[in-house]
PDB file of N, CA and C in Angstrom:
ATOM      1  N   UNK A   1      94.323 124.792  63.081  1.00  0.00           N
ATOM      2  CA  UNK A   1      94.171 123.601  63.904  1.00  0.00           C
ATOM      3  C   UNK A   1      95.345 123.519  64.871  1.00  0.00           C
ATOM      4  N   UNK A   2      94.728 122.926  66.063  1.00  0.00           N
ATOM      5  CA  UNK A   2      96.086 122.748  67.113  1.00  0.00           C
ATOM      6  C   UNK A   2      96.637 121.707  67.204  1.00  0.00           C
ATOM      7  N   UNK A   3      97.536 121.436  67.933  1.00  0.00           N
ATOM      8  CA  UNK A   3      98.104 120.000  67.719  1.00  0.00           C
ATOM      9  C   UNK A   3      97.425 119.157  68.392  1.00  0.00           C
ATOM     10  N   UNK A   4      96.657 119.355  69.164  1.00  0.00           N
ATOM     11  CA  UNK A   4      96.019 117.913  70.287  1.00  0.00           C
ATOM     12  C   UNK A   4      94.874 118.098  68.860  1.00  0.00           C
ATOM     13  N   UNK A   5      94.065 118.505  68.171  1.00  0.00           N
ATOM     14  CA  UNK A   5      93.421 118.022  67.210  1.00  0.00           C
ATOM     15  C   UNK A   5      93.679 117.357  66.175  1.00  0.00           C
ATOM     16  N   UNK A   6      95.036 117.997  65.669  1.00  0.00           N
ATOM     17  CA  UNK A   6      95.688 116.846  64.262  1.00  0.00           C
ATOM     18  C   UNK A   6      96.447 115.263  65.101  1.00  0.00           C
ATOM     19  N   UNK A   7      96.996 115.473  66.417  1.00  0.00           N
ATOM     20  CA  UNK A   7      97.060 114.007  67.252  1.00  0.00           C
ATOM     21  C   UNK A   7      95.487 113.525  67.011  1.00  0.00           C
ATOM     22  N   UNK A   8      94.766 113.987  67.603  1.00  0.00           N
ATOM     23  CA  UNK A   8      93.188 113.022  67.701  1.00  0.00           C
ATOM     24  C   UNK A   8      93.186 112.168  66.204  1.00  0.00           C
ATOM     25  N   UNK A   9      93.103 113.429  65.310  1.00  0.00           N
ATOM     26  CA  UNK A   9      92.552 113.409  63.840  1.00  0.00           C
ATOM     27  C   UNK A   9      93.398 111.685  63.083  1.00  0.00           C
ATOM     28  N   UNK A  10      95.004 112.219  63.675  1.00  0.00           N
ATOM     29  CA  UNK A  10      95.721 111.083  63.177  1.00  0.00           C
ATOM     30  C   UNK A  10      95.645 109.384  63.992  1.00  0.00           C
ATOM     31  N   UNK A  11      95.168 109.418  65.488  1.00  0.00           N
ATOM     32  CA  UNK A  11      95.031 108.928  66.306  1.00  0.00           C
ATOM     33  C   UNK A  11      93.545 107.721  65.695  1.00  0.00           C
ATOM     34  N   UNK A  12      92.748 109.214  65.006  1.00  0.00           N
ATOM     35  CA  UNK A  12      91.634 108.336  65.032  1.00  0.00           C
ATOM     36  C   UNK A  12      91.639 107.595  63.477  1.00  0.00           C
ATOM     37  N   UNK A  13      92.174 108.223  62.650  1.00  0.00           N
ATOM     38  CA  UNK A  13      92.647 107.494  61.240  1.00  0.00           C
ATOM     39  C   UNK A  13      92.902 106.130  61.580  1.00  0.00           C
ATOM     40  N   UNK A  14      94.290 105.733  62.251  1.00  0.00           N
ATOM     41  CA  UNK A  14      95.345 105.157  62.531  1.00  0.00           C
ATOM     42  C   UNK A  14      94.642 104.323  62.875  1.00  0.00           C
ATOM     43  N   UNK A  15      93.475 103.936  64.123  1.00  0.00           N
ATOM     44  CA  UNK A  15      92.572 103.584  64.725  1.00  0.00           C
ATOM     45  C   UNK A  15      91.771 102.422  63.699  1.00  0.00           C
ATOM     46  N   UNK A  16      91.340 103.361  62.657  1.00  0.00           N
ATOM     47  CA  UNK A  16      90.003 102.788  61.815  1.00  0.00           C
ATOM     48  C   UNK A  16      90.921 102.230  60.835  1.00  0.00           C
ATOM     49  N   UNK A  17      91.845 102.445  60.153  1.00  0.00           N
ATOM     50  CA  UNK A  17      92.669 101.525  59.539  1.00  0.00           C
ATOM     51  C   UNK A  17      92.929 100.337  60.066  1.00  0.00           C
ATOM     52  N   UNK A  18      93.773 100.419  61.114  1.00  0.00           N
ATOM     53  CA  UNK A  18      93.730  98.725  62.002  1.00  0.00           C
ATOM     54  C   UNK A  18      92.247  98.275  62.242  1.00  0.00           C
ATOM     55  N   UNK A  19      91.477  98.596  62.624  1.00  0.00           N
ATOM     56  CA  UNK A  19      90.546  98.259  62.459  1.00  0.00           C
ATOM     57  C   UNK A  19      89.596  97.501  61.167  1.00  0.00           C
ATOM     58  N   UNK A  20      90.017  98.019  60.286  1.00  0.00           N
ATOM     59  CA  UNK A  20      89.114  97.566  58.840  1.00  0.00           C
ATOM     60  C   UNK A  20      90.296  96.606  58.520  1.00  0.00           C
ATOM     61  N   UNK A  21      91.748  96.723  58.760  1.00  0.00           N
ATOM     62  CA  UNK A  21      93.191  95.983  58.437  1.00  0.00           C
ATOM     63  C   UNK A  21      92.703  94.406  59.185  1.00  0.00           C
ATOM     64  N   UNK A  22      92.238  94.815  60.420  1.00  0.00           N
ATOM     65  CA  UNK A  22      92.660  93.404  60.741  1.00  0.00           C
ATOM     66  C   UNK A  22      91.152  93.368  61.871  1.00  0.00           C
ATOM     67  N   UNK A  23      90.093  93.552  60.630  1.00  0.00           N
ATOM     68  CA  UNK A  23      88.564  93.220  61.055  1.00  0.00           C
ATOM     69  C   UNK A  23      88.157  91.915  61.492  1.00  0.00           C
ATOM     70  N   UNK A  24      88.621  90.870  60.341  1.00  0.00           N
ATOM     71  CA  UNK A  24      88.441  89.275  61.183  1.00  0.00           C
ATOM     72  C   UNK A  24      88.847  88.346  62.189  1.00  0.00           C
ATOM     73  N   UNK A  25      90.192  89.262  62.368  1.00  0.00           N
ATOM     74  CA  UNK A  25      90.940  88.924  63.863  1.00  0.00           C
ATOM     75  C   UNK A  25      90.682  89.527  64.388  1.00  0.00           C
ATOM     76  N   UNK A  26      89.841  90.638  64.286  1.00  0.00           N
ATOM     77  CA  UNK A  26      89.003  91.053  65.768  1.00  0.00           C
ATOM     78  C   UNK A  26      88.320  90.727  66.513  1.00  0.00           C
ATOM     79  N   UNK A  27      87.189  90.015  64.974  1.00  0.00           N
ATOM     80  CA  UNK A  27      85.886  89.639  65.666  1.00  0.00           C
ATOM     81  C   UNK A  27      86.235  88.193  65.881  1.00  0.00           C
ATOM     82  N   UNK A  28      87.071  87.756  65.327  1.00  0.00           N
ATOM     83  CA  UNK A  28      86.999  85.939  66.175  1.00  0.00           C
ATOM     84  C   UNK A  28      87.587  86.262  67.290  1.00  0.00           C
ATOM     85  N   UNK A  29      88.678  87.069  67.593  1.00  0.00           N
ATOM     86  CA  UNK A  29      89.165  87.198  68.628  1.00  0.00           C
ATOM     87  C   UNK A  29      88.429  87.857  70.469  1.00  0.00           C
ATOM     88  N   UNK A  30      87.024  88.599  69.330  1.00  0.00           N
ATOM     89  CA  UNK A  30      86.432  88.806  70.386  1.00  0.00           C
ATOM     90  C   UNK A  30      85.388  87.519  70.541  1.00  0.00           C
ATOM     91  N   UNK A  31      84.653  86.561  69.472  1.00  0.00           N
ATOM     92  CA  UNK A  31      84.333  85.489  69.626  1.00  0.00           C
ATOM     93  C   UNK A  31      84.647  84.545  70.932  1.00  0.00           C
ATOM     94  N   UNK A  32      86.047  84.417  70.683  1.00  0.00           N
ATOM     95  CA  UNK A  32      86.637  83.490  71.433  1.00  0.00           C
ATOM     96  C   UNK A  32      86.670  83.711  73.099  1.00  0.00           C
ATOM     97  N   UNK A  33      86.855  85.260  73.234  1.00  0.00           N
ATOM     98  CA  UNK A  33      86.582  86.023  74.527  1.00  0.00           C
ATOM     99  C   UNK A  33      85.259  85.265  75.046  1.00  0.00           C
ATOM    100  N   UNK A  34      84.149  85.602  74.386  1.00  0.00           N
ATOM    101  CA  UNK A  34      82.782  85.235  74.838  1.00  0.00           C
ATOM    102  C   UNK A  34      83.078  83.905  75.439  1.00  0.00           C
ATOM    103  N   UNK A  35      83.304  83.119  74.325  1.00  0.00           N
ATOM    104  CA  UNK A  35      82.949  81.505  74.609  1.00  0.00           C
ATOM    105  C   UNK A  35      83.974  81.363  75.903  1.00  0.00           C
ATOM    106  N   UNK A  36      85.175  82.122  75.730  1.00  0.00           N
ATOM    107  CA  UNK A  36      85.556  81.839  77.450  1.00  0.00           C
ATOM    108  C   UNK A  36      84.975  81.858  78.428  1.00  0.00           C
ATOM    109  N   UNK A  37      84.586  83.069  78.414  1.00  0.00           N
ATOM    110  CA  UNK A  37      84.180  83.887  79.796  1.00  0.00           C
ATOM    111  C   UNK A  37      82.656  83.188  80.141  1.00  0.00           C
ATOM    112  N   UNK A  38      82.157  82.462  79.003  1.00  0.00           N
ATOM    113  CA  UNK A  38      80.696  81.642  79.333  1.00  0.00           C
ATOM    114  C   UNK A  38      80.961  80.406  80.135  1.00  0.00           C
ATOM    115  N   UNK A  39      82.891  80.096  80.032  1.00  0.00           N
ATOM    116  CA  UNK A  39      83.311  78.848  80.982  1.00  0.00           C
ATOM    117  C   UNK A  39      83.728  78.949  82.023  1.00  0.00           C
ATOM    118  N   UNK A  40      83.632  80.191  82.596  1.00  0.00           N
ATOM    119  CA  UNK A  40      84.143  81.011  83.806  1.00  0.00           C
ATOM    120  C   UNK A  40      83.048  80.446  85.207  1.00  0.00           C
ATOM    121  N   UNK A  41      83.537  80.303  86.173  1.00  0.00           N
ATOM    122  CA  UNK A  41      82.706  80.256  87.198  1.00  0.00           C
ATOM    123  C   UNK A  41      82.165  81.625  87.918  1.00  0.00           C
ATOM    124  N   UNK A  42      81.240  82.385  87.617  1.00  0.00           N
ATOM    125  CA  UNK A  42      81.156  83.485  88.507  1.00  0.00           C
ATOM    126  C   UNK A  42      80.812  83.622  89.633  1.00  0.00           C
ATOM    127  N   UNK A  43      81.352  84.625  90.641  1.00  0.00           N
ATOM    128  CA  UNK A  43      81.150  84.431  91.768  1.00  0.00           C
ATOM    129  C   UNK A  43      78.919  84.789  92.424  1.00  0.00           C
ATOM    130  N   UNK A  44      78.032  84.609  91.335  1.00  0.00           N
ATOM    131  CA  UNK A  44      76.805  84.541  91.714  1.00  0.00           C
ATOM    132  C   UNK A  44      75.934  83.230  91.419  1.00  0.00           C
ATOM    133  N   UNK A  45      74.391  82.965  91.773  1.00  0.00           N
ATOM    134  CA  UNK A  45      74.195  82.444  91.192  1.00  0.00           C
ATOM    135  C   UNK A  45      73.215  82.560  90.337  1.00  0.00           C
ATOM    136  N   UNK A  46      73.081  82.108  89.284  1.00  0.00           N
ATOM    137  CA  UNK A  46      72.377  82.827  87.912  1.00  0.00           C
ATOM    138  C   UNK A  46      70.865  83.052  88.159  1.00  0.00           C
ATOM    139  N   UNK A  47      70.684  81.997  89.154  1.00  0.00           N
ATOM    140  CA  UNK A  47      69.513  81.873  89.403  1.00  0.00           C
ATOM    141  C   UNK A  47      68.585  82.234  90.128  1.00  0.00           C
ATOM    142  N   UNK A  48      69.301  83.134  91.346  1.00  0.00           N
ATOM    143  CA  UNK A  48      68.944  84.109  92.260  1.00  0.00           C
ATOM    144  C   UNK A  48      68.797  85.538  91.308  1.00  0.00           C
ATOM    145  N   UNK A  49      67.524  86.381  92.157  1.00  0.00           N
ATOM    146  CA  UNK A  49      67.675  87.759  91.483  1.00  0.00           C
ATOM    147  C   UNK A  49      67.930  89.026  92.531  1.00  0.00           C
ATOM    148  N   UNK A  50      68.086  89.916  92.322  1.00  0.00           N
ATOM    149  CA  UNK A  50      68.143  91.063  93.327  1.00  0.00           C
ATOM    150  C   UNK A  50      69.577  90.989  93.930  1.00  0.00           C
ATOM    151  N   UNK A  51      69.641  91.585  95.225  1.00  0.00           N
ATOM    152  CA  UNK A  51      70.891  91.598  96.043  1.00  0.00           C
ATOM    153  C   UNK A  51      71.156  90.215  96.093  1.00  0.00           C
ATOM    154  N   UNK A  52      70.505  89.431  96.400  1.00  0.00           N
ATOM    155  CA  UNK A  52      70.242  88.351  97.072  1.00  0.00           C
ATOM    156  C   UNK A  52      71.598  87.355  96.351  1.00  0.00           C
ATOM    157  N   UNK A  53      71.712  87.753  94.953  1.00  0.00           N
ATOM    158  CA  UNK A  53      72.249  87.444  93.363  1.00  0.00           C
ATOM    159  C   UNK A  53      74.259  87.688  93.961  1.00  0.00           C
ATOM    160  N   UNK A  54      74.126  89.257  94.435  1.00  0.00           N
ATOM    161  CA  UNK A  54      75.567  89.260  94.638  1.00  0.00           C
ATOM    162  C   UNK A  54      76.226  88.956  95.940  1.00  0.00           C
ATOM    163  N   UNK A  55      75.861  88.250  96.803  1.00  0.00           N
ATOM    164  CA  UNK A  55      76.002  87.826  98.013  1.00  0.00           C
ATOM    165  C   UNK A  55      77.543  87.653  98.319  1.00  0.00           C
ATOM    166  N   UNK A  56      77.623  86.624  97.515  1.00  0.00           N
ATOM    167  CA  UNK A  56      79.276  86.647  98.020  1.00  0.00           C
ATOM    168  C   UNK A  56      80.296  87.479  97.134  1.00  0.00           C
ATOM    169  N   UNK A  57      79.845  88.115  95.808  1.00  0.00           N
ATOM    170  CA  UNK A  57      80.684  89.112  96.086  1.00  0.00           C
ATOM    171  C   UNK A  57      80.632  90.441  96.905  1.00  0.00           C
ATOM    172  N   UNK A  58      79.710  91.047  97.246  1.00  0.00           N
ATOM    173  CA  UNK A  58      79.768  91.628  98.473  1.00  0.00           C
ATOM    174  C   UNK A  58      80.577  91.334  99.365  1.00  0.00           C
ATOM    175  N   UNK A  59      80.316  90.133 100.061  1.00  0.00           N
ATOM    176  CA  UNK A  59      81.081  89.233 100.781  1.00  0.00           C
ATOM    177  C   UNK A  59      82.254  89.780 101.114  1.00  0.00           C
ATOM    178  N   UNK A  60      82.822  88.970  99.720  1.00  0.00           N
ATOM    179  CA  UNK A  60      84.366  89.211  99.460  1.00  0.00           C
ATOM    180  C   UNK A  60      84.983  90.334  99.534  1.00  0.00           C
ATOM    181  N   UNK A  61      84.219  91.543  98.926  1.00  0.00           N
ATOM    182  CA  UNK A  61      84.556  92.971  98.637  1.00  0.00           C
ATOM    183  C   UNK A  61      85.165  93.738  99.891  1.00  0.00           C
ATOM    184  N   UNK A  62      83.974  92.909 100.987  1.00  0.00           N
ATOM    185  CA  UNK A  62      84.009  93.740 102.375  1.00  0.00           C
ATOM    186  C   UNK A  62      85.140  92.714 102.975  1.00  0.00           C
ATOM    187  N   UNK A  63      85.392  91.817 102.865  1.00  0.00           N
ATOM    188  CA  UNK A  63      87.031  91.185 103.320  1.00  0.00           C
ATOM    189  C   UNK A  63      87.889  91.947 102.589  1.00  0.00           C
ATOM    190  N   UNK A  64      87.956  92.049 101.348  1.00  0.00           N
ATOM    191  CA  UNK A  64      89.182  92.962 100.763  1.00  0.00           C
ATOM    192  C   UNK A  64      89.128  94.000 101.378  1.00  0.00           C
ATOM    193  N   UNK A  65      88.479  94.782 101.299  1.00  0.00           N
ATOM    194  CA  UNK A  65      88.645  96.696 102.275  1.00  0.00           C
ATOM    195  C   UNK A  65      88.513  96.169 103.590  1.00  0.00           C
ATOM    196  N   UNK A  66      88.036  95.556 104.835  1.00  0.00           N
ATOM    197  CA  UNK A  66      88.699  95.386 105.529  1.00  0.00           C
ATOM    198  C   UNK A  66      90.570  94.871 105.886  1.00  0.00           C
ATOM    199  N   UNK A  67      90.697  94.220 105.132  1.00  0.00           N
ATOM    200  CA  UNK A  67      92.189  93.656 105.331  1.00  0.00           C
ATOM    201  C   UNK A  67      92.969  94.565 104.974  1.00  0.00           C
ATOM    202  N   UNK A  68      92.637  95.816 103.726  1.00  0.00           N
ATOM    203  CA  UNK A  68      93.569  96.316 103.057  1.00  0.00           C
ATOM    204  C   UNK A  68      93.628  97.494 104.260  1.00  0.00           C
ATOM    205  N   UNK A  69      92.510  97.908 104.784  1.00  0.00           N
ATOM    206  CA  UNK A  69      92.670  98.594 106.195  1.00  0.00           C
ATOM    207  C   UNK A  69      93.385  98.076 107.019  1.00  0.00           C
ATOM    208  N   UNK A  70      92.889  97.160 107.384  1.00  0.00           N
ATOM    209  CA  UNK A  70      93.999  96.743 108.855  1.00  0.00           C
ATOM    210  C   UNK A  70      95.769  96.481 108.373  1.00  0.00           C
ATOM    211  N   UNK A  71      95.685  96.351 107.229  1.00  0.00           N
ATOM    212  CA  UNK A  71      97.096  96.209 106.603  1.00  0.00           C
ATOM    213  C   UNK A  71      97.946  97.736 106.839  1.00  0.00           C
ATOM    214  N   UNK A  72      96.890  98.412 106.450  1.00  0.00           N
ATOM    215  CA  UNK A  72      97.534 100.109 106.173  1.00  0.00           C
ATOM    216  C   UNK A  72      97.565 100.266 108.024  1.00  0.00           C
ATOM    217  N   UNK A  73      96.671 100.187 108.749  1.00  0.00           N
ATOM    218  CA  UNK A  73      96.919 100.348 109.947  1.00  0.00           C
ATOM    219  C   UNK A  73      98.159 100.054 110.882  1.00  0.00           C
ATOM    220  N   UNK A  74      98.167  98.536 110.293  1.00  0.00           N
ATOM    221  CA  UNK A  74      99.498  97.924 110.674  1.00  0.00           C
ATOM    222  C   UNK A  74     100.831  98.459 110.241  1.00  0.00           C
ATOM    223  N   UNK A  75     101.012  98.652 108.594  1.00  0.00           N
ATOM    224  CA  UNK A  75     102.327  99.323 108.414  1.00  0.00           C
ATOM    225  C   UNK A  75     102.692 100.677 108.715  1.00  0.00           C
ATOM    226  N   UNK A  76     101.248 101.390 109.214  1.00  0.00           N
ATOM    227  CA  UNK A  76     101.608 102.826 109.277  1.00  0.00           C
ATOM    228  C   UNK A  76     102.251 102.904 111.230  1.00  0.00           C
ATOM    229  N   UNK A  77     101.317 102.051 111.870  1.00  0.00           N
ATOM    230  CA  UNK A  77     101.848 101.678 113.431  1.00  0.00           C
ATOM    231  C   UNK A  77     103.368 101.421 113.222  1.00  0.00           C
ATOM    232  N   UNK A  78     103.824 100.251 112.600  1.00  0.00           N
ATOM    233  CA  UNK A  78     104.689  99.980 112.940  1.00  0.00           C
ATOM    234  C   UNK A  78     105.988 100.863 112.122  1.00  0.00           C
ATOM    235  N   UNK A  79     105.421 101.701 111.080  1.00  0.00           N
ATOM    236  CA  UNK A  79     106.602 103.060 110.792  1.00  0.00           C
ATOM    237  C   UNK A  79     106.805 103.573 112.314  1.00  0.00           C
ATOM    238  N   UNK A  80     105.463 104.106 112.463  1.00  0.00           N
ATOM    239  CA  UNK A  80     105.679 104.949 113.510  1.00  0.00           C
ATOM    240  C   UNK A  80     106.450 104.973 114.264  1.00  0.00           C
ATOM    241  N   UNK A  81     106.610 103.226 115.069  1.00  0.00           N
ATOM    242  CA  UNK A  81     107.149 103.119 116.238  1.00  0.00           C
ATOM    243  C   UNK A  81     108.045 102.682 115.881  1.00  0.00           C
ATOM    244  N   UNK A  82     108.751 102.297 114.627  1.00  0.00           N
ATOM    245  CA  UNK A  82     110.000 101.902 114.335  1.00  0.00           C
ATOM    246  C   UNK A  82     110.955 103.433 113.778  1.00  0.00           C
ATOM    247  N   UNK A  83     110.255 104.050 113.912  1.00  0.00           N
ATOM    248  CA  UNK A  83     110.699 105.821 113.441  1.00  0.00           C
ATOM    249  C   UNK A  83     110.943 106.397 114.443  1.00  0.00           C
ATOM    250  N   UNK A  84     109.882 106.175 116.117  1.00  0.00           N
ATOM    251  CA  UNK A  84     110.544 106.751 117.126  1.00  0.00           C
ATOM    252  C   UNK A  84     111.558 106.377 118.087  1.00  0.00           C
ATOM    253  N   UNK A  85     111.507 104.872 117.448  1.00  0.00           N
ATOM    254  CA  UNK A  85     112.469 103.994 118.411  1.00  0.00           C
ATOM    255  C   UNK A  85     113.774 104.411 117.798  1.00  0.00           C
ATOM    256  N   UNK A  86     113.983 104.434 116.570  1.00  0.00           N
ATOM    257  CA  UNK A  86     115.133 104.590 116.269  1.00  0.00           C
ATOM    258  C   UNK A  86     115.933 105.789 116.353  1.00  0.00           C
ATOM    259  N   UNK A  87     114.881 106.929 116.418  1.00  0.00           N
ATOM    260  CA  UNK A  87     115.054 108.409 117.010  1.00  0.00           C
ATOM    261  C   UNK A  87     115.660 107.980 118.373  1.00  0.00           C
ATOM    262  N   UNK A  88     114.978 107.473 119.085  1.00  0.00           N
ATOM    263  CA  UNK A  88     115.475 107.485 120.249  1.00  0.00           C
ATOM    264  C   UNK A  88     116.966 106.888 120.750  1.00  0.00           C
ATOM    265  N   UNK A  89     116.810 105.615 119.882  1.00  0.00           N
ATOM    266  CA  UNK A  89     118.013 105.467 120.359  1.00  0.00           C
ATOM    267  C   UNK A  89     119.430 105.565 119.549  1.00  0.00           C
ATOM    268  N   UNK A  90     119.069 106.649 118.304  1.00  0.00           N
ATOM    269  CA  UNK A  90     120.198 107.152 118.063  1.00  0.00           C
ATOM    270  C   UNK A  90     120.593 108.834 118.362  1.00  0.00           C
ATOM    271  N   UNK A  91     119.332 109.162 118.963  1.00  0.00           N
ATOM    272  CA  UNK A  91     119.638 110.465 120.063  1.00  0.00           C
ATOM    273  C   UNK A  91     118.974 111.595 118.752  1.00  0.00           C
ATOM    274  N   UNK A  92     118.635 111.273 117.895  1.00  0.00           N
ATOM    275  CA  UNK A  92     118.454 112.286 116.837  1.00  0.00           C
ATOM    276  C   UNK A  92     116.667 113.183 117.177  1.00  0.00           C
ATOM    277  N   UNK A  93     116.994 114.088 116.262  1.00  0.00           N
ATOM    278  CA  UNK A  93     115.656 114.884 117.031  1.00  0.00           C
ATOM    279  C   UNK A  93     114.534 114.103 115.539  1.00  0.00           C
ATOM    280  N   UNK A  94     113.112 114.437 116.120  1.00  0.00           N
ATOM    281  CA  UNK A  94     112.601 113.921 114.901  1.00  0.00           C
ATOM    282  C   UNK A  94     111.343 115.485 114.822  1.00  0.00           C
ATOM    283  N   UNK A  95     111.150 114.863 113.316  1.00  0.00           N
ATOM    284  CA  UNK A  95     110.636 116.288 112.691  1.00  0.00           C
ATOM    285  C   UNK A  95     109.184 115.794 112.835  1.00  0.00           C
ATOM    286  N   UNK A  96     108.518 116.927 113.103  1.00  0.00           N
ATOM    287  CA  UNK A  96     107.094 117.049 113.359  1.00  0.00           C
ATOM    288  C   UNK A  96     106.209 117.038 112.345  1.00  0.00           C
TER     289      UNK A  96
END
């Protein structure tokens, strides 16, 4: 046997012990998850079906990747020109 198999082997022991160790604080703990997340506002509405359903997160999705673009656009412009300005006016050569 190699060692990434006796890691798994012990990995997965280790695993099912905590597991059976501390079984009832799992499951209330995943209990409690549920009943949260059923108090959550999601961004659809339950009652729409199809696309129609994820509207505004779509929405949103396409504001996030737009902005995170124009963001990257912006800091990479203004390296640029803050990289050649400063080339320039400290006389230094700049690398290609």
């Amino acid at each position: 046997m190699n060692f990434w198999n006796i890691t798994f082997a012990v990995l997965a022991v280790l695993c099912l012990y905590y597991f059976f160790r501390f079984r009832p604080q799992i499951f209330k703990f995943v209990g409690e998850v549920r009943v949260e997340l059923d108090k959550c506002s999601w961004p659809w509405d339950p009652n729409l079906t199809g696309f129609k359903k994820y509207k505004e997160l779509r929405d949103s999705t396409v504001v996030v990747i737009l902005s995170v673009v124009m963001l990257a656009g912006f800091v990479t412009s203004a390296d640029w020109i803050l990289t050649h300005l400063v080339g320039f006016l400290t006389g230094t050569a700049l690398l290609k």
